[in-house]
N, C-alpha and C. Protein backbone atom coordinates (compact mmCIF):
# COMPACT_ATOMS: atom_id res chain seq x y z
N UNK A 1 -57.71 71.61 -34.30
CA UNK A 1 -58.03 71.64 -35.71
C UNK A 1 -56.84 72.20 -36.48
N UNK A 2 -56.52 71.40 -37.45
CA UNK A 2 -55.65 72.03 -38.74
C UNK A 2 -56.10 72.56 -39.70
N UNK A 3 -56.08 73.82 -40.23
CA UNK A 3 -56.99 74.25 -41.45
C UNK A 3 -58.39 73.60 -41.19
N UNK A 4 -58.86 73.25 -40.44
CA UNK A 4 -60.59 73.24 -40.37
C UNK A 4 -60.89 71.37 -40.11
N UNK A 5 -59.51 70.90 -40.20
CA UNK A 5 -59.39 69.51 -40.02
C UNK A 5 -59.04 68.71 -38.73
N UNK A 6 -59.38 67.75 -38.07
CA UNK A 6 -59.23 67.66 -36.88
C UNK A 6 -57.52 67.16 -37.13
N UNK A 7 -56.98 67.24 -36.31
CA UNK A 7 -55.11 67.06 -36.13
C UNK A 7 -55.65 65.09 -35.45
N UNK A 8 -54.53 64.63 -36.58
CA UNK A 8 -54.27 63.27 -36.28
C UNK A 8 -53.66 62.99 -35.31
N UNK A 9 -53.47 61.72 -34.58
CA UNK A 9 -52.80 61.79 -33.57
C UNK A 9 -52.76 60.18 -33.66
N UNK A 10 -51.17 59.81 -32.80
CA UNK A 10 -50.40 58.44 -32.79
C UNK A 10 -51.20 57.69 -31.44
N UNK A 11 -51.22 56.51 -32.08
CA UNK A 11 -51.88 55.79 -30.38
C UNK A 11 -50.64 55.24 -29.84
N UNK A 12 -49.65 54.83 -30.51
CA UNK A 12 -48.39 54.10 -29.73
C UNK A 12 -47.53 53.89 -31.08
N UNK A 13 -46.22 53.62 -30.84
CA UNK A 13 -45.34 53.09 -31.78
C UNK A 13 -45.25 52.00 -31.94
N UNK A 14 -45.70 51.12 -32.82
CA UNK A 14 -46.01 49.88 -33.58
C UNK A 14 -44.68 49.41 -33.58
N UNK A 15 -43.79 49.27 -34.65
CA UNK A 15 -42.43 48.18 -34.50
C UNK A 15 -41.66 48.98 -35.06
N UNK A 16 -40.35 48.24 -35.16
CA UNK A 16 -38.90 49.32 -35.31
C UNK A 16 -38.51 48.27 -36.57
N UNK A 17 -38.07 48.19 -37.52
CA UNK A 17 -37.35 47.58 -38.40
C UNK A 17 -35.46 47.79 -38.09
N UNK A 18 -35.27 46.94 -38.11
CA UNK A 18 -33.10 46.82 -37.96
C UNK A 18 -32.91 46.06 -38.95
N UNK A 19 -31.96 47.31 -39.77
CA UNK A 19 -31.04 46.00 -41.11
C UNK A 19 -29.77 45.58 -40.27
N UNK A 20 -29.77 43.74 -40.50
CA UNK A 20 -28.42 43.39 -40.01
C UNK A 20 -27.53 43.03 -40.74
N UNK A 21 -26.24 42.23 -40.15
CA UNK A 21 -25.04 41.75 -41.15
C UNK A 21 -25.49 39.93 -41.14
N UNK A 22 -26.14 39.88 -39.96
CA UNK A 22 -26.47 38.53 -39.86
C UNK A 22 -27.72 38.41 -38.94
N UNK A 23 -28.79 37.81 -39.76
CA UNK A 23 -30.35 38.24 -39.38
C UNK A 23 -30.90 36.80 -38.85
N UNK A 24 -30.22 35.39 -38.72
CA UNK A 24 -30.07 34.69 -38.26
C UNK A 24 -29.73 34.75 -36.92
N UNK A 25 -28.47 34.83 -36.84
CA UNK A 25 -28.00 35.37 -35.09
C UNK A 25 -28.76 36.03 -34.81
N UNK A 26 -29.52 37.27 -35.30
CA UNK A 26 -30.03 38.63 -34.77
C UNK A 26 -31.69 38.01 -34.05
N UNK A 27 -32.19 36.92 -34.91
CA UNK A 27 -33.06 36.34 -34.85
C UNK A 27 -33.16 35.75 -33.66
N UNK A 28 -32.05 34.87 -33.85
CA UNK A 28 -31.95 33.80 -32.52
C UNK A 28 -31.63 34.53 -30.92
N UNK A 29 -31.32 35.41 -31.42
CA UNK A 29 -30.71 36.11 -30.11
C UNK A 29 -31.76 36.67 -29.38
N UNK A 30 -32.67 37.62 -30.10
CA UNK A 30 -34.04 38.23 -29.62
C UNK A 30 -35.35 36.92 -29.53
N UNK A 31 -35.19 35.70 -29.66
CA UNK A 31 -36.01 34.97 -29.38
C UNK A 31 -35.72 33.96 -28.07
N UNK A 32 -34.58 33.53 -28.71
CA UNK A 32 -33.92 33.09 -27.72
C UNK A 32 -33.75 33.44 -25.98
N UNK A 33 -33.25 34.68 -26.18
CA UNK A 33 -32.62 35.37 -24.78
C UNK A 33 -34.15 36.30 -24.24
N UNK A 34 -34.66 37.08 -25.22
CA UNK A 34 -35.52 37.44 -24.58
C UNK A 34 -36.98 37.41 -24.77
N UNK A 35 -37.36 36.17 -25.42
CA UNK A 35 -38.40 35.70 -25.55
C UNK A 35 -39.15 35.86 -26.77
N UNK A 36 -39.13 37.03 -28.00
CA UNK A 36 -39.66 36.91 -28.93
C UNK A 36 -40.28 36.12 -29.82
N UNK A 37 -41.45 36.06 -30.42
CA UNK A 37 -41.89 34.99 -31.10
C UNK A 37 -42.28 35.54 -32.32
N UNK A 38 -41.79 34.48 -33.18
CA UNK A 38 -41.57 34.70 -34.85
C UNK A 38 -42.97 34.74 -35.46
N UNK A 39 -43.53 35.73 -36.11
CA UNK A 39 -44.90 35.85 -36.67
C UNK A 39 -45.32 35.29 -37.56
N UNK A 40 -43.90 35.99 -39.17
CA UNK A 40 -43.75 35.74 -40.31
C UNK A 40 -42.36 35.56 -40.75
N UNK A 41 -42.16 34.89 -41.67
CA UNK A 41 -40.69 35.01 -42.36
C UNK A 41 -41.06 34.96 -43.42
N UNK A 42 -40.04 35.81 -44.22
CA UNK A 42 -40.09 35.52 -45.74
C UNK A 42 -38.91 35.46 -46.04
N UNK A 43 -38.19 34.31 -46.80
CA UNK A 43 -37.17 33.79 -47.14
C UNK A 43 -36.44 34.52 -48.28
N UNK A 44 -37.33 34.46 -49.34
CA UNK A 44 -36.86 35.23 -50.12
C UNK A 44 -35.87 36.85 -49.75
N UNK A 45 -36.89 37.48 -48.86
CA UNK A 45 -36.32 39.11 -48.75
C UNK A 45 -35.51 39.10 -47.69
N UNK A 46 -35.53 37.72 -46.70
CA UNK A 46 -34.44 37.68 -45.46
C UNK A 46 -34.87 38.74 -44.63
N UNK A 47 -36.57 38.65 -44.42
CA UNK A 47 -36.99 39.73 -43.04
C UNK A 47 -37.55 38.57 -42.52
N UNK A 48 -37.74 38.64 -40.96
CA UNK A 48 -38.38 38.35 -39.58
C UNK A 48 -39.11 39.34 -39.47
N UNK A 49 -40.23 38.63 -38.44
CA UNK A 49 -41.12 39.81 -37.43
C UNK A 49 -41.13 38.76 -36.75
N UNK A 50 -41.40 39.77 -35.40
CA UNK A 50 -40.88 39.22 -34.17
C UNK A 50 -41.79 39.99 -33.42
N UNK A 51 -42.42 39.37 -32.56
CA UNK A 51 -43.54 40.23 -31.57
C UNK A 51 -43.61 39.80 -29.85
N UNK A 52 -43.49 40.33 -28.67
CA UNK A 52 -43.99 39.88 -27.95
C UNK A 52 -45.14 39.96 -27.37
N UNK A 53 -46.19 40.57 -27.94
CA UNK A 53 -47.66 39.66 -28.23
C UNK A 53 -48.40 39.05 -29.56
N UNK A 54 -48.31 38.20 -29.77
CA UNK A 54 -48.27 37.87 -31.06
C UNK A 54 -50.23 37.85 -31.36
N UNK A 55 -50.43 37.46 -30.45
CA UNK A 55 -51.83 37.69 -30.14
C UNK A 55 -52.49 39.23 -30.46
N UNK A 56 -51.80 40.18 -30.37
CA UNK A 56 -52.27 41.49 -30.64
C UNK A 56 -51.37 42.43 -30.99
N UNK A 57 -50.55 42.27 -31.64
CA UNK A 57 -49.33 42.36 -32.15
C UNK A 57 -48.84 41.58 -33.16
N UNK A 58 -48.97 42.15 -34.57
CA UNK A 58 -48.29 41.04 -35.62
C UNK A 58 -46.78 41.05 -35.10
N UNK A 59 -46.06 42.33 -35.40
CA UNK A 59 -44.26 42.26 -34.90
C UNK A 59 -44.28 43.85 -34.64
N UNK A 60 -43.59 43.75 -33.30
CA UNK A 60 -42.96 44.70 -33.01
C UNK A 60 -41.47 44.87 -33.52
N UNK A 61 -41.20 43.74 -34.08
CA UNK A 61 -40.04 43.99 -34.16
C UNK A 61 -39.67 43.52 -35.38
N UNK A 62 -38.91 43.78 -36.79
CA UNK A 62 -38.82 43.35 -37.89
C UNK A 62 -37.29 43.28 -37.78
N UNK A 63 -36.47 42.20 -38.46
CA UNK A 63 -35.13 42.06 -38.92
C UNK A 63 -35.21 41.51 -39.95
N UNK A 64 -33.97 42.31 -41.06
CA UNK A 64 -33.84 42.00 -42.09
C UNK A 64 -32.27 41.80 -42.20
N UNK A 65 -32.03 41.90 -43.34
CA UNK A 65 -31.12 42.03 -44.34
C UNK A 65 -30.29 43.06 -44.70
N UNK A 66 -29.27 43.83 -44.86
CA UNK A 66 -28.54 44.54 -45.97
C UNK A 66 -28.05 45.62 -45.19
N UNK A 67 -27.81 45.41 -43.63
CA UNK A 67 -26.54 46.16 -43.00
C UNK A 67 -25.40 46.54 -43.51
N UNK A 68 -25.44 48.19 -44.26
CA UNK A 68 -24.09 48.33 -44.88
C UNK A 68 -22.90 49.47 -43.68
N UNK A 69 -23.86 49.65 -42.90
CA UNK A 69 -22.89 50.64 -42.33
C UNK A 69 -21.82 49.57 -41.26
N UNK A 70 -20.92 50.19 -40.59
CA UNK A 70 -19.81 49.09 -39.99
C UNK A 70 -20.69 48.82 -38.46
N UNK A 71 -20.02 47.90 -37.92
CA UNK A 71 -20.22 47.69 -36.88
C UNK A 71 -20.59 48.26 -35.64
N UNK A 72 -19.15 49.36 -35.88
CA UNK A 72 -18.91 50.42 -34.42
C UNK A 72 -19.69 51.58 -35.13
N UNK A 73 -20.51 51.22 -36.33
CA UNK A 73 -21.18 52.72 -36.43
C UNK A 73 -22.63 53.09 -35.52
N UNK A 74 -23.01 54.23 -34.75
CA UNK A 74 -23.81 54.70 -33.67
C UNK A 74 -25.17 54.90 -34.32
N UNK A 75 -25.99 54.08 -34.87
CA UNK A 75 -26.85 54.03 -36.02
C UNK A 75 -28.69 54.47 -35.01
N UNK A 76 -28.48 53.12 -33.94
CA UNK A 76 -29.73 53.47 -32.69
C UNK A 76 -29.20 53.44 -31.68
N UNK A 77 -30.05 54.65 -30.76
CA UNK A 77 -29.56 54.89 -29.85
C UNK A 77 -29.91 53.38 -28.66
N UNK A 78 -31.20 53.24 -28.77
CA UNK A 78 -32.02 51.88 -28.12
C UNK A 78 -33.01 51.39 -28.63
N UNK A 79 -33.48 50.35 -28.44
CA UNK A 79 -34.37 49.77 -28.46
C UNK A 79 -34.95 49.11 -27.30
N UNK A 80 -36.03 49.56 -26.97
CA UNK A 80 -36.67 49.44 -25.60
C UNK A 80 -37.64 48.02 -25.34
N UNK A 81 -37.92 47.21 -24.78
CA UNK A 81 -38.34 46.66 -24.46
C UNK A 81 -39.27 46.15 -22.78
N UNK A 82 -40.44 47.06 -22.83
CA UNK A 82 -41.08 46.97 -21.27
C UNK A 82 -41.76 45.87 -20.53
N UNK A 83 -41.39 45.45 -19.76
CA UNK A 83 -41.78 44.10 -18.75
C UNK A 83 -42.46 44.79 -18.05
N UNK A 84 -43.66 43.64 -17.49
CA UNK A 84 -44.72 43.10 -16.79
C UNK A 84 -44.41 43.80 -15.15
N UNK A 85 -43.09 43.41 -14.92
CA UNK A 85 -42.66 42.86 -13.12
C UNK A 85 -41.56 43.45 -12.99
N UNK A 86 -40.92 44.00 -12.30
CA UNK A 86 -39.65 44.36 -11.94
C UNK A 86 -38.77 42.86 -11.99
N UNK A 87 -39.52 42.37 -11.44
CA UNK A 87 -39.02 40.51 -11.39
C UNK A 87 -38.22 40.38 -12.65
N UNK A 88 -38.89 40.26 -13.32
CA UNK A 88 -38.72 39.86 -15.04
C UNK A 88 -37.86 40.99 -15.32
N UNK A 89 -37.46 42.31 -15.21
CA UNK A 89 -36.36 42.84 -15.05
C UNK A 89 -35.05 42.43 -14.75
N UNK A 90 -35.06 41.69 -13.25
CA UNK A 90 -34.06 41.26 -13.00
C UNK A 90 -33.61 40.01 -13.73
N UNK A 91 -35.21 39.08 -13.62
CA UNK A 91 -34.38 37.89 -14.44
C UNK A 91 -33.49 37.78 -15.80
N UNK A 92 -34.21 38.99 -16.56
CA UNK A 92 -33.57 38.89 -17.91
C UNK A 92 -32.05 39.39 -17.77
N UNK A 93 -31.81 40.51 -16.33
CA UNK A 93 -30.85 40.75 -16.48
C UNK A 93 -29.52 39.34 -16.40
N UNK A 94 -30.36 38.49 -15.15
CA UNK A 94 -29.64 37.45 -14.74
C UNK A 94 -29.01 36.65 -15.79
N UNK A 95 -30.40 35.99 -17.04
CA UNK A 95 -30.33 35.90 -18.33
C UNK A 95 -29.18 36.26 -19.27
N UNK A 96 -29.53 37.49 -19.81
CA UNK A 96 -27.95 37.90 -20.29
C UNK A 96 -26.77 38.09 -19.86
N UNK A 97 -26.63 38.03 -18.43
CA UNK A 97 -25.64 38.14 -17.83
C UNK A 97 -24.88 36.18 -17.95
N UNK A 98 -25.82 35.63 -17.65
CA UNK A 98 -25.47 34.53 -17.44
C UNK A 98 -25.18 33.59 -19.34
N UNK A 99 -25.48 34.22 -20.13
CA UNK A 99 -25.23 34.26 -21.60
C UNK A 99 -23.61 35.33 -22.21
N UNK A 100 -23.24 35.93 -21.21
CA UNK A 100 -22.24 36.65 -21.69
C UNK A 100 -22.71 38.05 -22.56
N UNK A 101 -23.56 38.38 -22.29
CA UNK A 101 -24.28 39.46 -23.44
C UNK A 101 -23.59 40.66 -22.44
N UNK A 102 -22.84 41.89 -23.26
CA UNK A 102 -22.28 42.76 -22.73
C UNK A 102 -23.30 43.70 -22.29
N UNK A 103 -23.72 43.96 -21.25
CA UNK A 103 -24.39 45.05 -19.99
C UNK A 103 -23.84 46.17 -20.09
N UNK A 104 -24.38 47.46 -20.49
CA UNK A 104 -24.04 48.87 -20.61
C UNK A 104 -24.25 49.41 -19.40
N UNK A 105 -25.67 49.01 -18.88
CA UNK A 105 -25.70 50.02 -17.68
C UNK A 105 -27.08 49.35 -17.02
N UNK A 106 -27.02 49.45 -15.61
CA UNK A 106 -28.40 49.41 -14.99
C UNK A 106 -28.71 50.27 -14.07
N UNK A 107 -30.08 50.76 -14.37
CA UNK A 107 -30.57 52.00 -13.61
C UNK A 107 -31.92 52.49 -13.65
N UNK A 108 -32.45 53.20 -12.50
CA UNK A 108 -33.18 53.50 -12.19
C UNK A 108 -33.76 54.77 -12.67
N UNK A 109 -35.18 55.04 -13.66
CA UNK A 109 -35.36 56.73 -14.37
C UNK A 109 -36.23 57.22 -13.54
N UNK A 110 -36.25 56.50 -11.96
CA UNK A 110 -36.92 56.93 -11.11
C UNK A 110 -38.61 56.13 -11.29
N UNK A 111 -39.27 56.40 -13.26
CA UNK A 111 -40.53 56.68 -13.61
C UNK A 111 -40.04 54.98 -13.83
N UNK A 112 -38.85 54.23 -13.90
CA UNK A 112 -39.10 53.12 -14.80
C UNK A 112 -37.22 52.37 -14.20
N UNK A 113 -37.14 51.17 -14.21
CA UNK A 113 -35.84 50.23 -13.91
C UNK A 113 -35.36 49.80 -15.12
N UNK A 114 -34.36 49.69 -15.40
CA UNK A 114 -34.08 49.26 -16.72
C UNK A 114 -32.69 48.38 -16.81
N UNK A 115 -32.08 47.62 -18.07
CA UNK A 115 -30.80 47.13 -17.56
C UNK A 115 -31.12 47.28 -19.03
N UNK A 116 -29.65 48.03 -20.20
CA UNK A 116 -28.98 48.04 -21.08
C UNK A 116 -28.33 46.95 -21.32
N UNK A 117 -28.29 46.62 -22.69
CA UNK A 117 -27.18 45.64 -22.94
C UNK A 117 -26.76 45.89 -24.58
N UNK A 118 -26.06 44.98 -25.46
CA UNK A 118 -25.85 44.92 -27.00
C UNK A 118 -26.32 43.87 -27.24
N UNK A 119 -26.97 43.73 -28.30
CA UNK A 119 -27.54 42.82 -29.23
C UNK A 119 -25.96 42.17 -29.99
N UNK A 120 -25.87 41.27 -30.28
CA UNK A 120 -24.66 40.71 -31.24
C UNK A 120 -24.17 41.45 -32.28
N UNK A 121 -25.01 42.42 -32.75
CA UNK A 121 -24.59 43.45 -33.78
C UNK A 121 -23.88 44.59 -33.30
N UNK A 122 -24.24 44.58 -32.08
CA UNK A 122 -23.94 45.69 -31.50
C UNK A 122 -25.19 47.09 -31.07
N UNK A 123 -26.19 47.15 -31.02
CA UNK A 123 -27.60 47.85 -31.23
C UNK A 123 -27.76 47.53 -29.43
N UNK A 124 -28.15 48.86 -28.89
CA UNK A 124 -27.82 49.25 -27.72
C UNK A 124 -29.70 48.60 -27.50
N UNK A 125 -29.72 47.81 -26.64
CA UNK A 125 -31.15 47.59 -26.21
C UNK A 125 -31.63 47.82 -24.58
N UNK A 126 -32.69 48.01 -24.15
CA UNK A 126 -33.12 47.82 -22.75
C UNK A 126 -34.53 47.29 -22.81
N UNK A 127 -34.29 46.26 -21.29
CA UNK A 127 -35.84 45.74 -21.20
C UNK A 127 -35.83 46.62 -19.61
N UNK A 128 -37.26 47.38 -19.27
CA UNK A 128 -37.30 48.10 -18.13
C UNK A 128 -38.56 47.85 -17.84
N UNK A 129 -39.28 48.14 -16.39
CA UNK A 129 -40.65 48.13 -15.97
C UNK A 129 -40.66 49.65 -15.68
N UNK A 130 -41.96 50.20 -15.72
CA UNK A 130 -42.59 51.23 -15.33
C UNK A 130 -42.70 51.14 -13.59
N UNK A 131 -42.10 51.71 -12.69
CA UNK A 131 -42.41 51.97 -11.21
C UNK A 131 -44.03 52.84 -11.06
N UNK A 132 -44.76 53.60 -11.90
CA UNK A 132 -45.69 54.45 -11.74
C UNK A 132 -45.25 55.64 -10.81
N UNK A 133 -43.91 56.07 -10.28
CA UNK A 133 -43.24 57.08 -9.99
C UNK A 133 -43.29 58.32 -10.87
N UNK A 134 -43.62 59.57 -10.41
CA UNK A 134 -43.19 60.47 -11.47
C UNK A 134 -41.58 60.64 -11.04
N UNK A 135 -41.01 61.06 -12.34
CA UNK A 135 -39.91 61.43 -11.97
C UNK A 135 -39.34 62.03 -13.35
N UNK A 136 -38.79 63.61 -13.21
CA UNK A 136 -38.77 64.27 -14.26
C UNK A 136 -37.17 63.69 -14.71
N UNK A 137 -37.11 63.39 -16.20
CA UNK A 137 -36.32 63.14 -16.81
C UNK A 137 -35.30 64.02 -17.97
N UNK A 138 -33.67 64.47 -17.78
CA UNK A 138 -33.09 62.83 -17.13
C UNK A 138 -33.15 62.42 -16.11
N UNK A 139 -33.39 60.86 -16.14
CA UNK A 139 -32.98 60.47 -14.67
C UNK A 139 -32.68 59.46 -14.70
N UNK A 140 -31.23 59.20 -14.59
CA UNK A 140 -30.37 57.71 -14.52
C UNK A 140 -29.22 57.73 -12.93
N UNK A 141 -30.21 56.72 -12.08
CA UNK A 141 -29.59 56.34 -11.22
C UNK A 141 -28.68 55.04 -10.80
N UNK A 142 -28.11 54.68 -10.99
CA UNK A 142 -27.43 53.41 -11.07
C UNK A 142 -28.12 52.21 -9.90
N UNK A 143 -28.44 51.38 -10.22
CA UNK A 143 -29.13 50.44 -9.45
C UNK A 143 -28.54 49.12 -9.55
N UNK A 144 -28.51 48.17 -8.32
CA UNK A 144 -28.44 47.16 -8.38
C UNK A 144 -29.51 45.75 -8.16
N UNK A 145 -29.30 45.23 -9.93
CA UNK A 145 -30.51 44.77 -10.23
C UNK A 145 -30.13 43.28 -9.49
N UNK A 146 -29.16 42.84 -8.69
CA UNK A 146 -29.34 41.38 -7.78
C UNK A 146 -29.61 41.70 -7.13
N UNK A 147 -29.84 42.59 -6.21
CA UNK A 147 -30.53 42.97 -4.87
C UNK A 147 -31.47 42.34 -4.85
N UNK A 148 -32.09 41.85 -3.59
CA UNK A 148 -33.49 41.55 -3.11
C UNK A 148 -34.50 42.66 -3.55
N UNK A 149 -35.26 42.43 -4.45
CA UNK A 149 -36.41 43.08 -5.00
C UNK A 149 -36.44 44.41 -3.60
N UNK A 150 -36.85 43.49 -2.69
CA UNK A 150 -37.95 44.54 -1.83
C UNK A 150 -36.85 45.99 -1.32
N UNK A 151 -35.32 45.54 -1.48
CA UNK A 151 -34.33 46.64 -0.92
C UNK A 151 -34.25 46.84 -2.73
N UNK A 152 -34.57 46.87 -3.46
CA UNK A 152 -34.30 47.48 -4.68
C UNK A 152 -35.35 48.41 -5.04
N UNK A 153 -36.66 48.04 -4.57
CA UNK A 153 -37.82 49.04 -4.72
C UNK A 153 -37.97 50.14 -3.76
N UNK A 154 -37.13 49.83 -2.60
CA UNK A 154 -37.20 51.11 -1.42
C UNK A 154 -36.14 51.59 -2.40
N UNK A 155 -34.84 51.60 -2.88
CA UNK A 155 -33.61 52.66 -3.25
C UNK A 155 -34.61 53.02 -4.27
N UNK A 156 -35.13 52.35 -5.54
CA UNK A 156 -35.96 53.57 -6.46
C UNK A 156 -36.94 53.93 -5.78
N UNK A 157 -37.51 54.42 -5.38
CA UNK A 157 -38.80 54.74 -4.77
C UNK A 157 -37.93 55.94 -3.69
N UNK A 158 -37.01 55.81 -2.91
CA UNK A 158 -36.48 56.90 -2.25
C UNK A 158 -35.68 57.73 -3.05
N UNK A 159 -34.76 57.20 -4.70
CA UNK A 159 -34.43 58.20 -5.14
C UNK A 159 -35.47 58.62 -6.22
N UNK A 160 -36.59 58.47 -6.49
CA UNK A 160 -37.25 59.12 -7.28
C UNK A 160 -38.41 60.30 -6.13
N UNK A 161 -38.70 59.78 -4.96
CA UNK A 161 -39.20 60.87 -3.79
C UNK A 161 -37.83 62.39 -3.85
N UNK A 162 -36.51 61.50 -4.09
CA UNK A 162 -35.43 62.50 -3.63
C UNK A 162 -35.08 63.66 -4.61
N UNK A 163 -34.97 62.75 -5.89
CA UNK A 163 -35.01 63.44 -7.16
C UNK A 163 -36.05 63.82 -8.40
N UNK A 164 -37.21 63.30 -8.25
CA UNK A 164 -38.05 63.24 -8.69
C UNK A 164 -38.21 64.04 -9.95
N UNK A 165 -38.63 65.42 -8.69
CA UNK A 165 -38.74 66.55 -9.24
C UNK A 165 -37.46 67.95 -10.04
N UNK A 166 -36.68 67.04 -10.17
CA UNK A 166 -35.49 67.77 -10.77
C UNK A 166 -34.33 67.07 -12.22
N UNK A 167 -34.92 65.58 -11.58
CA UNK A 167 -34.14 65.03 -12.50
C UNK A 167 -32.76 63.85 -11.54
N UNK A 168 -31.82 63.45 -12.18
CA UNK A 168 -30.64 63.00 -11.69
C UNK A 168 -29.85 62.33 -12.29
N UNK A 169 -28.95 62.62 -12.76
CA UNK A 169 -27.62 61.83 -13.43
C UNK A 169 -26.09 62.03 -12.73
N UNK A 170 -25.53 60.82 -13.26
CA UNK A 170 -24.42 61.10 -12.70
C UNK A 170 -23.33 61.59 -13.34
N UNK A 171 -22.42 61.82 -13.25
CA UNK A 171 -20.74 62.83 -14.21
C UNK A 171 -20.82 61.33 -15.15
N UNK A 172 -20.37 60.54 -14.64
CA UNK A 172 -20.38 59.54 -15.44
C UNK A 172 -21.07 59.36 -16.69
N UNK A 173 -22.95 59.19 -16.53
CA UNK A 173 -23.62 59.35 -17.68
C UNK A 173 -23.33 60.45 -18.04
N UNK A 174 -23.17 61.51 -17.70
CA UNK A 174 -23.23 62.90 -18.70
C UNK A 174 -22.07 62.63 -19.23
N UNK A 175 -21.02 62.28 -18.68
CA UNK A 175 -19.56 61.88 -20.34
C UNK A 175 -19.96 61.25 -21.33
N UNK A 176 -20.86 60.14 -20.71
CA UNK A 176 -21.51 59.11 -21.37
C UNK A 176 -22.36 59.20 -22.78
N UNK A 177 -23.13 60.56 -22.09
CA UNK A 177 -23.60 60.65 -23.00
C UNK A 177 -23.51 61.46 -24.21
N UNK A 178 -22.26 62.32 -23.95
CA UNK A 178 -21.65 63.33 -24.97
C UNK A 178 -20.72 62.27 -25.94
N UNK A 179 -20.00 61.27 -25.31
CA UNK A 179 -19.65 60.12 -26.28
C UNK A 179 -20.26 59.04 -25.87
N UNK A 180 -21.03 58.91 -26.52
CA UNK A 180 -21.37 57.17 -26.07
C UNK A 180 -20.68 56.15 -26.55
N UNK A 181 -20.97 55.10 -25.71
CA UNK A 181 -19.64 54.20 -25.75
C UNK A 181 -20.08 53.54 -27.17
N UNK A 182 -18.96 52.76 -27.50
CA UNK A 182 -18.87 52.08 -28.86
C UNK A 182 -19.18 50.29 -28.44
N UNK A 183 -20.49 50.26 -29.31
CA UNK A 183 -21.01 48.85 -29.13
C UNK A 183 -19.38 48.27 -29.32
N UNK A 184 -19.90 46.98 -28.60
CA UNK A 184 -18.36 46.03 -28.09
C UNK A 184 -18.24 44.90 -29.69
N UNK A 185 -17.01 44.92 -29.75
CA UNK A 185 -16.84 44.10 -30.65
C UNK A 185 -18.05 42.77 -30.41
N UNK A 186 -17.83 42.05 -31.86
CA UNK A 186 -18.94 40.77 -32.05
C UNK A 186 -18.10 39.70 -31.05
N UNK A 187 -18.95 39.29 -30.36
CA UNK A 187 -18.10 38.41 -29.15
C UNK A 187 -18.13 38.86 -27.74
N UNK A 188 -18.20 39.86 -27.93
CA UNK A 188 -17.49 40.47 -26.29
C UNK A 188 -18.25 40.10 -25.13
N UNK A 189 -17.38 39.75 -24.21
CA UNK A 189 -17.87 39.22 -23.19
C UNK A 189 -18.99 39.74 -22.00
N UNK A 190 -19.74 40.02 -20.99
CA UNK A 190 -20.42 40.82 -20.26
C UNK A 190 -19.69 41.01 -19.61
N UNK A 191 -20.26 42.59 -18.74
CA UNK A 191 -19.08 43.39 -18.01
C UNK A 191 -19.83 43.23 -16.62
C-alpha cells in the first residue's frame, strides 16, 4: 500500500519507439531480416509499428522520423528481441550473418543465448532464447552459435552449473563495457 492505496505495478514492457535518419531502411530491415510485421503506418507523421505478434500485440516496436543526434552517438544501449528455440537463435544469427549485418557479440547469460548485432542506423540489437537456467547476472560467456545445437546446449548449461551462482564475464566485456564500441559506420560489413 501507498498512502492507503494499493502500489501499481507493470505487467511487461509494451514497445520501444526509435527516431531514425531513414525509417524506410529501418523498416525494411526489421521486417525483412527479422521478421516483423507492419500493423499501422501513417504517412503523414512517417511512424511504423511493427510487432511480432500482431495478433496480441498492436507494435512492439514503433519507427519514426526526426533522428537529430549523429550516427556514432550511444543513444540505446539494446534492443532485445526473445525467440521461441535456441534454433531460431542460431538461424537469425546465420541470417544476418549471411546479409552482412555487423555482429557485436555472441553469448551465453547462462539464464538466456543471445547474438548482438547493428541495425543500419547503428542501434545495438539482440534476438536471445531463455535456457530456464538460473544464472546470476553479469553473465556474458562467449558462445559459438554454428555449433551443433546439442554441443552448444551442454557448453551453456555447464557454464551456467559453473558460474551460475557468481556471475561471469570476460576482461574483454568489462573494457567493453566501460567503452562500448561505436556502432559501425552505415554499410559496414559483418565481423
Amino acid at each position: 500500500m501507498d498512502n492507503g492505496n494499493p502500489v501499481p505495478s507493470i505487467a511487461e514492457l509494451g514497445h520501444v519507439g526509435v527516431r531514425c535518419f531513414d525509417t524506410e531502411a529501418q523498416v525494411r530491415f526489421y521486417t525483412t531480416l527479422l521478421g516483423l510485421t507492419v500493423t499501422d503506418h501513417d504517412p503523414q507523421l512517417g511512424t511504423w509499428f511493427l510487432s511480432a505478434r500482431p495478433g496480441s500485440e498492436h507494435h512492439e516496436l514503433l519507427l519514426t522520423g526526426g533522428r537529430d543526434a549523429a550516427r556514432d552517438a550511444r543513444l540505446i544501449q539494446q534492443i532485445s528481441f526473445r525467440c521461441p528455440r535456441l534454433a531460431d537463435v542460431q538461424a537469425f544469427h546465420r541470417r544476418l550473418v549471411g546479409a552482412a549485418v555487423p555482429i557485436d557479440m555472441t553469448v551465453s547469460h547462462g539464464n538466456a543465448v543471445g547474438c548482438y548485432f547493428f541495425d543500419p542506423e547503428g542501434n545495438r540489437c539482440e534476438v536471445y532464447w531463455q535456457t530456464g537456467l538460473p544464472a546470476r547476472q553479469p553473465f556474458v560467456q562467449p558462445v559459438d552459435l554454428t555449433a551443433d545445437p546439442d554441443t552448444l546446449l551442454a557448453a551453456v548449461t555447464d557454464g551456467a552449473r559453473r558460474y551460475g551462482d557468481d556471475g561471469y564475464t570476460t576482461d574483454d566485456y568489462i573494457a567493453r563495457s566501460k567503452t562500448p564500441p561505436r556502432p559501425p559506420a552505415a554499410g559496414a560489413a559483418a565481423t
